[in-house]
Each structure stands twice: as C-alpha cells, then as structure tokens.
N, C-alpha and C. Protein backbone atom coordinates (compact mmCIF):
# COMPACT_ATOMS: atom_id res chain seq x y z
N UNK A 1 4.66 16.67 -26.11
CA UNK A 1 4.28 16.79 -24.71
C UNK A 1 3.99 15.38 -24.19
N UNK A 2 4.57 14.97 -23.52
CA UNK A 2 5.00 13.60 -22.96
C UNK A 2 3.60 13.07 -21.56
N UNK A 3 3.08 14.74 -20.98
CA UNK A 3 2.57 14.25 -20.14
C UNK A 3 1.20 15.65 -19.98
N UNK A 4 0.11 15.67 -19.43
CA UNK A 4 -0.70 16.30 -19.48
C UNK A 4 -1.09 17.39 -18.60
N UNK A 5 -1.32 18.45 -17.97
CA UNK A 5 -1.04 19.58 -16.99
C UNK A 5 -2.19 19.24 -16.87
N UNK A 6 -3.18 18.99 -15.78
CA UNK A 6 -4.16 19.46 -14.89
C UNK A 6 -3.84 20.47 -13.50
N UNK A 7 -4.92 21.31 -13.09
CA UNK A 7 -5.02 21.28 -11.80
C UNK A 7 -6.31 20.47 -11.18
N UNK A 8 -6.27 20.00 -10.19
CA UNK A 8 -6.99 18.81 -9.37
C UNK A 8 -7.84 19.69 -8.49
N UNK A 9 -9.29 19.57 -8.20
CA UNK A 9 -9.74 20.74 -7.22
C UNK A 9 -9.89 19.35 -6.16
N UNK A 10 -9.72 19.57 -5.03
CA UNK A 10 -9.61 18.41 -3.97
C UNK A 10 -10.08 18.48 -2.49
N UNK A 11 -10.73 20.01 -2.72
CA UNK A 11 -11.46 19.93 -1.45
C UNK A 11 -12.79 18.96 -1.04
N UNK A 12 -12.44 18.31 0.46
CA UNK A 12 -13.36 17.65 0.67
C UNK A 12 -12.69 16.49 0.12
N UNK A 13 -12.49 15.78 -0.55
CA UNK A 13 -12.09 14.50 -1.60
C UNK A 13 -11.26 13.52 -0.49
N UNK A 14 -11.67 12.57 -0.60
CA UNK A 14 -10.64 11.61 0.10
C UNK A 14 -9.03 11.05 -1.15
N UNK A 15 -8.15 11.29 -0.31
CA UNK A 15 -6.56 11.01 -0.64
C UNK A 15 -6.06 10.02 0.01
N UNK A 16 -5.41 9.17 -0.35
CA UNK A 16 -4.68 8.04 0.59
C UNK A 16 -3.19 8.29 0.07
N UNK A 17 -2.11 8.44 1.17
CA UNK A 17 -0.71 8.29 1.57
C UNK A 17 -0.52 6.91 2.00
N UNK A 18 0.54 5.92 1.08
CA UNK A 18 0.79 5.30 1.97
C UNK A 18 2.44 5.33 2.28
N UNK A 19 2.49 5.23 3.65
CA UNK A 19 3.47 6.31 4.35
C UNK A 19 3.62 6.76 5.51
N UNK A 20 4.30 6.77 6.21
CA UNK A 20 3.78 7.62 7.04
C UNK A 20 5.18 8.36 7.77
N UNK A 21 6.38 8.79 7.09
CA UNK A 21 7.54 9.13 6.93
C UNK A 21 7.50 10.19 6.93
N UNK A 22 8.57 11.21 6.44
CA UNK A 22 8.96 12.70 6.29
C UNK A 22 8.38 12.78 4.81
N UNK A 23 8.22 11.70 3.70
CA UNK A 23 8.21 11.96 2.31
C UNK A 23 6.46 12.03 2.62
N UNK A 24 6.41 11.08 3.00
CA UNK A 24 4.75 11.01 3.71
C UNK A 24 4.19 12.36 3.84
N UNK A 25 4.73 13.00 4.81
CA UNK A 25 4.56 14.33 5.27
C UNK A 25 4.52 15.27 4.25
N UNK A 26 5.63 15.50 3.71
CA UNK A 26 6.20 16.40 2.33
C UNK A 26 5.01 16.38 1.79
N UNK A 27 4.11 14.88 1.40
CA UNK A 27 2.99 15.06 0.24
C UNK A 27 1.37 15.38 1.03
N UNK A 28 1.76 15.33 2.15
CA UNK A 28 0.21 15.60 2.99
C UNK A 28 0.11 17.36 3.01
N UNK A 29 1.38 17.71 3.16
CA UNK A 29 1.26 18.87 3.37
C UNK A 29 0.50 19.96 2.31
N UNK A 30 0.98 19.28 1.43
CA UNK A 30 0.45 19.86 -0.15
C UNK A 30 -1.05 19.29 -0.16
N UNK A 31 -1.41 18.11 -0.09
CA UNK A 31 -2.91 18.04 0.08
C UNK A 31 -3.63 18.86 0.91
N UNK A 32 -2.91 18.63 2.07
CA UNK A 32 -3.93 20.07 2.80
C UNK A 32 -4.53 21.02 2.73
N UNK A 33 -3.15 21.20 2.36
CA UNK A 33 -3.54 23.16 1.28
C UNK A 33 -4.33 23.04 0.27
N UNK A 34 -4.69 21.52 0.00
CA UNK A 34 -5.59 21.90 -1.29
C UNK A 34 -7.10 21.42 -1.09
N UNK A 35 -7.05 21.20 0.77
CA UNK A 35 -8.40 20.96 1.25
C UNK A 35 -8.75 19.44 1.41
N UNK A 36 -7.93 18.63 0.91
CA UNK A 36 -7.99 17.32 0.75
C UNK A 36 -8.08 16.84 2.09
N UNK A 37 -9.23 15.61 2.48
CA UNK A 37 -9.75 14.58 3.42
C UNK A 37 -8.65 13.78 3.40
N UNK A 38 -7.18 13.50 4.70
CA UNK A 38 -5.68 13.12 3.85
C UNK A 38 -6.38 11.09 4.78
N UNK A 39 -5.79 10.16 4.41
CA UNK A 39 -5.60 9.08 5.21
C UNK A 39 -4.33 8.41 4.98
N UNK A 40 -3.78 7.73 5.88
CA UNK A 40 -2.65 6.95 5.54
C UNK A 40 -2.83 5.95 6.35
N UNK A 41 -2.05 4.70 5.54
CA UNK A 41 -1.99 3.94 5.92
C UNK A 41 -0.08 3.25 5.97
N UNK A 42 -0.20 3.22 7.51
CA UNK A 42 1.76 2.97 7.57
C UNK A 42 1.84 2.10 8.82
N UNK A 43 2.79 1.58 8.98
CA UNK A 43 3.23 0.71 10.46
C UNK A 43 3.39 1.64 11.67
N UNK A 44 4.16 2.97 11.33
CA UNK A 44 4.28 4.00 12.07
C UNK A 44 4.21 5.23 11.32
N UNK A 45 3.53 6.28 11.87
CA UNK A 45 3.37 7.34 11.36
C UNK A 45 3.86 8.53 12.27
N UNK A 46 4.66 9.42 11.57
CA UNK A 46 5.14 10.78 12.03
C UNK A 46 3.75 11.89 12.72
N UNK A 47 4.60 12.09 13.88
CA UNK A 47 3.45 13.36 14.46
C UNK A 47 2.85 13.85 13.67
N UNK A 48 3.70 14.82 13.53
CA UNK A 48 3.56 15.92 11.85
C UNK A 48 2.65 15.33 11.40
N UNK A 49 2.67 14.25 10.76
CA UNK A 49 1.65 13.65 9.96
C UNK A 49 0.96 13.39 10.59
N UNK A 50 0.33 12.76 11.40
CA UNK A 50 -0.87 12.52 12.16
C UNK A 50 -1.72 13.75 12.40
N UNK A 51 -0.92 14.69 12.87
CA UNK A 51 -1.53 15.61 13.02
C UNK A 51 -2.81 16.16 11.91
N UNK A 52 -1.81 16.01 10.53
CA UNK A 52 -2.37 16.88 9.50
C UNK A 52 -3.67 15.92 8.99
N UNK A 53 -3.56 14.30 9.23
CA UNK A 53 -4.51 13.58 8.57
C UNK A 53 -5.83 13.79 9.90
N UNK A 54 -5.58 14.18 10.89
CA UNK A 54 -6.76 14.22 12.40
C UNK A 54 -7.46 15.82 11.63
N UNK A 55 -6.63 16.37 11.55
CA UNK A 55 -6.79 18.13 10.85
C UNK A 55 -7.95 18.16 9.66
N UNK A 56 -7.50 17.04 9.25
CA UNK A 56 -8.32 17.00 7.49
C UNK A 56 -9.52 16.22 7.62
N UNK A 57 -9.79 15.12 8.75
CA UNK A 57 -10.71 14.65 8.78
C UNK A 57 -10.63 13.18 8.06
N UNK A 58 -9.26 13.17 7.98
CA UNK A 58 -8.97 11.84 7.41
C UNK A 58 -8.73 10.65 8.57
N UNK A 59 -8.20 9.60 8.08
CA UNK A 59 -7.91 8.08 9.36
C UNK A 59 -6.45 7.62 8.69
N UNK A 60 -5.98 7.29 10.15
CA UNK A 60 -4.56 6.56 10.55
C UNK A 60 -4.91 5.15 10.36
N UNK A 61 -4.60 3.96 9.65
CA UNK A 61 -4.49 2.60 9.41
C UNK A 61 -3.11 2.34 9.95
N UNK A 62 -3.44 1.77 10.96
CA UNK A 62 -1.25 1.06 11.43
C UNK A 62 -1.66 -0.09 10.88
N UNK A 63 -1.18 -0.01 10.06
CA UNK A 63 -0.70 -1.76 9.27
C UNK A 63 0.25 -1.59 7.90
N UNK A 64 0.38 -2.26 7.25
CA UNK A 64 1.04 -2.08 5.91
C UNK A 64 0.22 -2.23 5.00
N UNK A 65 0.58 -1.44 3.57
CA UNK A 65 -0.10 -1.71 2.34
C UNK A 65 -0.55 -3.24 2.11
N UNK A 66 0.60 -4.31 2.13
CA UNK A 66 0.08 -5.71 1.60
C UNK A 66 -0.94 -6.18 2.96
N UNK A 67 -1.14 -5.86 4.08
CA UNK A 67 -2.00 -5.75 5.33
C UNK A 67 -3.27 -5.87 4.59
N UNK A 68 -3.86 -4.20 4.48
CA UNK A 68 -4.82 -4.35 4.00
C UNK A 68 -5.47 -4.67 2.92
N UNK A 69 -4.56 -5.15 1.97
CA UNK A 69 -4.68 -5.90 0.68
C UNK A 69 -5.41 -7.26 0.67
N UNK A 70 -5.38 -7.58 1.85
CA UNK A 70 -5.40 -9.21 2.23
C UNK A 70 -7.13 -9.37 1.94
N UNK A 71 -7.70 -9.94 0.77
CA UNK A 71 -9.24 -10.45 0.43
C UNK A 71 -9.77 -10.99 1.79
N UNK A 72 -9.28 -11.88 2.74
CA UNK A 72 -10.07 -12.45 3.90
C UNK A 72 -10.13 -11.02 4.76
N UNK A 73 -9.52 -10.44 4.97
CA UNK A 73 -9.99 -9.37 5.76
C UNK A 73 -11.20 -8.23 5.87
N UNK A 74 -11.37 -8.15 6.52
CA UNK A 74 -13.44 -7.69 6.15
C UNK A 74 -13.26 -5.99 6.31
N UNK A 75 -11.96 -5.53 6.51
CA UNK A 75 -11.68 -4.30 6.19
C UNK A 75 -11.18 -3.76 5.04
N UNK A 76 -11.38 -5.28 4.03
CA UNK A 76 -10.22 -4.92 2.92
C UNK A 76 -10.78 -3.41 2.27
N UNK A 77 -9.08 -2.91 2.05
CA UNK A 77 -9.38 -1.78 1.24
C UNK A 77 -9.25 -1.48 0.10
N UNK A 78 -10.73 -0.17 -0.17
CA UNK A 78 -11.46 -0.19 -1.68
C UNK A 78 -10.44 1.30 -2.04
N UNK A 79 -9.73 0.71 -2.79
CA UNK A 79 -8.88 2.08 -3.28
C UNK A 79 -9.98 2.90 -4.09
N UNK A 80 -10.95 2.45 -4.72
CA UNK A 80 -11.72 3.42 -5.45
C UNK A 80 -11.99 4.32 -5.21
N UNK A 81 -12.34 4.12 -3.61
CA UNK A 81 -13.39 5.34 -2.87
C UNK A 81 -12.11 6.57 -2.72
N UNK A 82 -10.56 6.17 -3.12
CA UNK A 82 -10.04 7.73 -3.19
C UNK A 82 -9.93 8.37 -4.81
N UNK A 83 -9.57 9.74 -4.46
CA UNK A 83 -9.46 10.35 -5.54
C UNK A 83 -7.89 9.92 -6.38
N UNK A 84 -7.01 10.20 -5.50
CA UNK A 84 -5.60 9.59 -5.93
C UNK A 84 -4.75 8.91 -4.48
N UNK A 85 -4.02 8.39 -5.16
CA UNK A 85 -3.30 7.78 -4.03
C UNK A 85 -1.74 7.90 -3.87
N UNK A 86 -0.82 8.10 -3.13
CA UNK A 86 0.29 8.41 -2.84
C UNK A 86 1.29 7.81 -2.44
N UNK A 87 2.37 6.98 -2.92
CA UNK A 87 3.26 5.67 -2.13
C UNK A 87 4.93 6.27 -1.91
N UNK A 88 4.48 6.83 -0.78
CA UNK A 88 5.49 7.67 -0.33
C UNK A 88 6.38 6.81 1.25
N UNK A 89 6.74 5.48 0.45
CA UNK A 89 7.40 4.74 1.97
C UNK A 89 8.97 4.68 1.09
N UNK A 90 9.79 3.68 2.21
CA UNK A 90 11.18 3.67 1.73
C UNK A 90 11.25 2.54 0.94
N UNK A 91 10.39 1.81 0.78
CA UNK A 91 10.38 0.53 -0.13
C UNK A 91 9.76 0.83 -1.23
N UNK A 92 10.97 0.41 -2.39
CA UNK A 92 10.68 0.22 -3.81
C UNK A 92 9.47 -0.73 -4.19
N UNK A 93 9.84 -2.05 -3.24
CA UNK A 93 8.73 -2.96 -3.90
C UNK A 93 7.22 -2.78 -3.13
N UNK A 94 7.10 -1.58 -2.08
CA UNK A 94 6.16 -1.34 -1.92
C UNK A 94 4.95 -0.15 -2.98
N UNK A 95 6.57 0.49 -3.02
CA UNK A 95 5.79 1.29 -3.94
C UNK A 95 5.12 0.63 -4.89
N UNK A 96 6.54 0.11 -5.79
CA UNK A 96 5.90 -0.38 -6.96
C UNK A 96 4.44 -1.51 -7.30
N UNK A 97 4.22 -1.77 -6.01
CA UNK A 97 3.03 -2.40 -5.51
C UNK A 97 1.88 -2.02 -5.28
N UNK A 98 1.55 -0.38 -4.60
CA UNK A 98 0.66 0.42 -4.57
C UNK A 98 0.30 0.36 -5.88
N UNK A 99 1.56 1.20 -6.82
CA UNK A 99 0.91 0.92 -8.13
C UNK A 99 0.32 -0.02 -8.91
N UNK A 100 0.75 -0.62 -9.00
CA UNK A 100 -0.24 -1.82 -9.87
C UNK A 100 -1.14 -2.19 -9.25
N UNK A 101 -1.30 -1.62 -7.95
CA UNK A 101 -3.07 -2.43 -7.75
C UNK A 101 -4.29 -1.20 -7.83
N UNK A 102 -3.39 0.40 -7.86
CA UNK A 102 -3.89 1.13 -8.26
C UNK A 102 -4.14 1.31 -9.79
N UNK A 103 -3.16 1.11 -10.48
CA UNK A 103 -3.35 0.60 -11.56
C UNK A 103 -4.51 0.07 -12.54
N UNK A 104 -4.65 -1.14 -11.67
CA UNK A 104 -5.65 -2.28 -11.49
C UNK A 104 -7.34 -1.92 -11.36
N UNK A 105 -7.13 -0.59 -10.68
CA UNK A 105 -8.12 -0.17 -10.08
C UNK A 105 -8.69 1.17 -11.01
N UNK A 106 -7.84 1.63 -11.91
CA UNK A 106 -8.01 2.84 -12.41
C UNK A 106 -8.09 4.14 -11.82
N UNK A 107 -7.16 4.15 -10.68
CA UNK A 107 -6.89 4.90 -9.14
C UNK A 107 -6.01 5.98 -9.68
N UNK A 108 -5.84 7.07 -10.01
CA UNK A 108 -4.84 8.18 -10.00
C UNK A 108 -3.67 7.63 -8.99
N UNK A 109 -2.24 7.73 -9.10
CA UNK A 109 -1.22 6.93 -8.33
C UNK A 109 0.27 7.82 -8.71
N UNK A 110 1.24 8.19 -7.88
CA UNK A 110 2.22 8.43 -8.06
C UNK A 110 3.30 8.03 -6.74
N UNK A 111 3.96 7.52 -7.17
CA UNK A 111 5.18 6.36 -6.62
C UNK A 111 6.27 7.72 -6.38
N UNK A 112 6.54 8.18 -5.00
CA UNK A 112 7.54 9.46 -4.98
C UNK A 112 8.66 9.10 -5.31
N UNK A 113 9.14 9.90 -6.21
CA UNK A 113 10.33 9.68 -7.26
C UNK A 113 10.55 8.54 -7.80
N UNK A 114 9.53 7.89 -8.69
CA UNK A 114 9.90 6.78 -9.27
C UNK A 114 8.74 6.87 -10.36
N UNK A 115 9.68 7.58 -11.22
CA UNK A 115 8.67 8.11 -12.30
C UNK A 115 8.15 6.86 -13.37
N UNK A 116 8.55 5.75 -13.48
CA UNK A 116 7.93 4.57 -14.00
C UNK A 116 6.53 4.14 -13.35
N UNK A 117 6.60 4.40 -11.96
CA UNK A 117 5.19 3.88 -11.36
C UNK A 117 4.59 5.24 -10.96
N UNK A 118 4.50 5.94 -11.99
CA UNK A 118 3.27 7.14 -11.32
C UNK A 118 2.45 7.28 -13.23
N UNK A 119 1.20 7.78 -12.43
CA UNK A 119 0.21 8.13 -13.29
C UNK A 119 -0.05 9.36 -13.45
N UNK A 120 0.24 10.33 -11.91
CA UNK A 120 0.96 11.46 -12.07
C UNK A 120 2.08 11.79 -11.72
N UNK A 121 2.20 13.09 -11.84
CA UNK A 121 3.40 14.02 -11.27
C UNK A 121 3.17 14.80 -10.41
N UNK A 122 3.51 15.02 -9.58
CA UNK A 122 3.51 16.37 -8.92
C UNK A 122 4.91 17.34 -8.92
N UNK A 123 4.11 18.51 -9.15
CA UNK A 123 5.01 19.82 -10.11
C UNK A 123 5.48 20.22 -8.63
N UNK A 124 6.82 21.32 -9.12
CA UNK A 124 7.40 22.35 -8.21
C UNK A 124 5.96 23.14 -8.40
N UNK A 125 5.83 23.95 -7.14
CA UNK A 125 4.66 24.59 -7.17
C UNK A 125 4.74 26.28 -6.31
N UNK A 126 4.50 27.11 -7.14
CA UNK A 126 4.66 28.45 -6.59
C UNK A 126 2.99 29.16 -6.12
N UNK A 127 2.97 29.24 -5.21
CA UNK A 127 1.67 29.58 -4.40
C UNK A 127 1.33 30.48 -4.33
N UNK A 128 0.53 31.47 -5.03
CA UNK A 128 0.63 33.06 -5.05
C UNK A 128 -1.19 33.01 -4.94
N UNK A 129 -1.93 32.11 -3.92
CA UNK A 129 -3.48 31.68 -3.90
C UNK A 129 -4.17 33.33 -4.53
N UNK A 130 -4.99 33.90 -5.40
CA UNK A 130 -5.30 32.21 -6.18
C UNK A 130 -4.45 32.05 -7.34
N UNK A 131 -3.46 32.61 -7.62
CA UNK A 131 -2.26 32.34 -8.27
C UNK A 131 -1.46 31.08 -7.99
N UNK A 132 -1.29 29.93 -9.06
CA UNK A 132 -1.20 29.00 -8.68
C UNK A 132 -0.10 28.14 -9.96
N UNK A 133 1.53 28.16 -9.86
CA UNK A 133 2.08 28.20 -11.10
C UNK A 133 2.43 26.84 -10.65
N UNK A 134 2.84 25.76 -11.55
CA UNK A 134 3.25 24.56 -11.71
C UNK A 134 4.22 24.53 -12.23
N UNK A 135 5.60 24.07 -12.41
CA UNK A 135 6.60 23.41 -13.14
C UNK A 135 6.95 22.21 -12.89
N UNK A 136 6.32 21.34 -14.21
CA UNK A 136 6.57 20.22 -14.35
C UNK A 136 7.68 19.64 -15.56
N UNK A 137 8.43 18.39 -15.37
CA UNK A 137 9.21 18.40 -16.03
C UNK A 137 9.27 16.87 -16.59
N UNK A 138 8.40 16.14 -15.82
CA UNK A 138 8.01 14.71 -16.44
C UNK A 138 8.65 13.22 -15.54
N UNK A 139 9.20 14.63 -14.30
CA UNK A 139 9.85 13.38 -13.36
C UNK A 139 11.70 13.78 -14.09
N UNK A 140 11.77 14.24 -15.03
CA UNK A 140 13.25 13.72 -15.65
C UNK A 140 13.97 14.71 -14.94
N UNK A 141 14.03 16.10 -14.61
CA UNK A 141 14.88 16.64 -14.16
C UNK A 141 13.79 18.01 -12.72
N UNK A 142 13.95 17.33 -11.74
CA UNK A 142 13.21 17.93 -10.54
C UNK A 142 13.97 19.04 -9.73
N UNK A 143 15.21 19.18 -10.27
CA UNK A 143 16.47 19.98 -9.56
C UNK A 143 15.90 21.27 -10.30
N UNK A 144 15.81 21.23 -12.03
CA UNK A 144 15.80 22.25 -12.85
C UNK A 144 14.55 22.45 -12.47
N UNK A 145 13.55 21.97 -12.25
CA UNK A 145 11.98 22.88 -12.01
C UNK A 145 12.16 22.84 -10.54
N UNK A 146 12.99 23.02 -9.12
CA UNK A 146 13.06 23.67 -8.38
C UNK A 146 13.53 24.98 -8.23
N UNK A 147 15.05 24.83 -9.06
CA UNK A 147 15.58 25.68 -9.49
C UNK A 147 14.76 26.94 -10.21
N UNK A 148 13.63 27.00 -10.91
CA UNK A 148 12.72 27.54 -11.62
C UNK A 148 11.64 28.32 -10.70
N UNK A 149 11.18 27.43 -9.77
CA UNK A 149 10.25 27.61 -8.69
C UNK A 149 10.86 28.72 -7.38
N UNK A 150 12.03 28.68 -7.77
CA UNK A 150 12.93 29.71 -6.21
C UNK A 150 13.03 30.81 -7.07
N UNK A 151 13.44 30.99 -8.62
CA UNK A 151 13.23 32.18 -9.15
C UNK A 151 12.11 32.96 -9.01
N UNK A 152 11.27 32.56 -9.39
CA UNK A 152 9.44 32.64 -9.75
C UNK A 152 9.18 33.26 -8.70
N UNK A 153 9.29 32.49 -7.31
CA UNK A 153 8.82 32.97 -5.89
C UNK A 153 9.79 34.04 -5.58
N UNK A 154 10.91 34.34 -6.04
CA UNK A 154 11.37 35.56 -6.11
C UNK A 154 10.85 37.02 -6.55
N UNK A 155 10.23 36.98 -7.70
CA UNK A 155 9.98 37.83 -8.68
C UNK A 155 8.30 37.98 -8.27
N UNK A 156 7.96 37.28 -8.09
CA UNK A 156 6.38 37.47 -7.46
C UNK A 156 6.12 37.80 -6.37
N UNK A 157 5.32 38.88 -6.02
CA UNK A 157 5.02 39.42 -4.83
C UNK A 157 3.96 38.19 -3.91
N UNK A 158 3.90 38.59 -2.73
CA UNK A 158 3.20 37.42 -1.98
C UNK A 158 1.80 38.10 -2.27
C-alpha cells in the first residue's frame, strides 16, 4: 500500500486554493460539502468560485502565490494556520512551488494532477451522506477509479 486512506473531518477548518480557475472550482466544491472555511488566493478568480469561498466564510487574495510569499510584506502568508492546501492553477512551476513551501511548512498539499508534488490525493468519491466511499488509486490511473465511482453511484440508492 503505497499510500494511506484517511477521511479528513473539515468543518469549520480553514483550506487554501491556490487558483482561482474551473480546477480551482472543481476542488472548492468538494470542500464545501465537507464544511470547509474555503480561501484562495489567484490574480483572477471565477464567479462560481467566489461565490463558494463568500458562502464558506472564507477570503479572496488577488495576487499570486510568489505575491504573498514575499518576507517584506506585512501580510505575508502563514500557510500553517490552514489545514491543507490546494495548487490548482495552470502553472506547473507554480504548483510545484506551493509545494515545497508547503512542504517546508509541514502543510498537507496536493498539486492537481501532479502526483509527484502532492502529500495527498484526492479520491473519486461516491456520496451516499453519511455513506461516504473513496476510490483511490495513488494518482496512477484516475480514469479507472472514475470509471469505478459511475458504477458504485449506479448500484447505490440515493
């Protein structure tokens, strides 16, 4: 077993996206539902998304990740204070940048689809509240645990 199954209880908890895209969205949406305080920080951020981080009680940062990275800045930000963090932009070297300073930080971190820079995973997920099934596959094949997840939600009543 290559990698470890938790479920995360996350209500209330502060989450940081950084992002603020459709992939952005994709991963807020799932925090929501799981009660999560969402924030992002992006140059521009999608309605959709705004919406859901005003919803949760979370904050919009317009700037970029290396932005608020910057030590002279008296806003610099303390990744600690989240529970995990999310680098859901179109840049590789951003991602891969979130990570290592999450990393750095001992920050829970997953780089969307770039299974070298995540600390987690996030599973196909079948929602049957409080029925709650995961298929995870380690990042290596995400087609086959979708594929898995459309059966499942088949065969299970709502």
């Amino acid at each position: 077993m290559d990698i470890f199954p938790i479920s995360l209880k996350l209500q209330q908890q502060p989450c940081l996206i950084v992002g603020g895209g459709h992939i952005a969205y994709r991963k807020a949406v799932l925090l929501a539902k799981a009660g999560a305080v969402i924030s992002v920080i992006a140059p521009e951020i999608d309605a959709n998304l705004l919406e859901i981080v005003v919803q949760s009680q979370g904050q919009y940062v317009q700037a970029t990740f290396e932005q608020q990275l910057n030590l002279d800045n008296p806003e610099y930000l303390n990744l600690r204070q989240y529970r995990l963090v999310i680098a859901a932009t179109d840049s590789k070297s951003t991602n891969q940048q979130v990570f290592e300073v999450c990393e750095a930080e001992n920050v829970l971190v997953n780089s969307v689809d770039d299974p070298p820079h995540c600390r987690f995973m996030v599973p196909a997920i079948v929602d049957r509240s409080p029925l709650v099934i995961s298929i995870a596959t380690n990042g290596t094949s995400p087609v086959l645990s979708r594929q898995i997840r459309t059966q499942l939600e088949a065969t299970i009543p709502q």
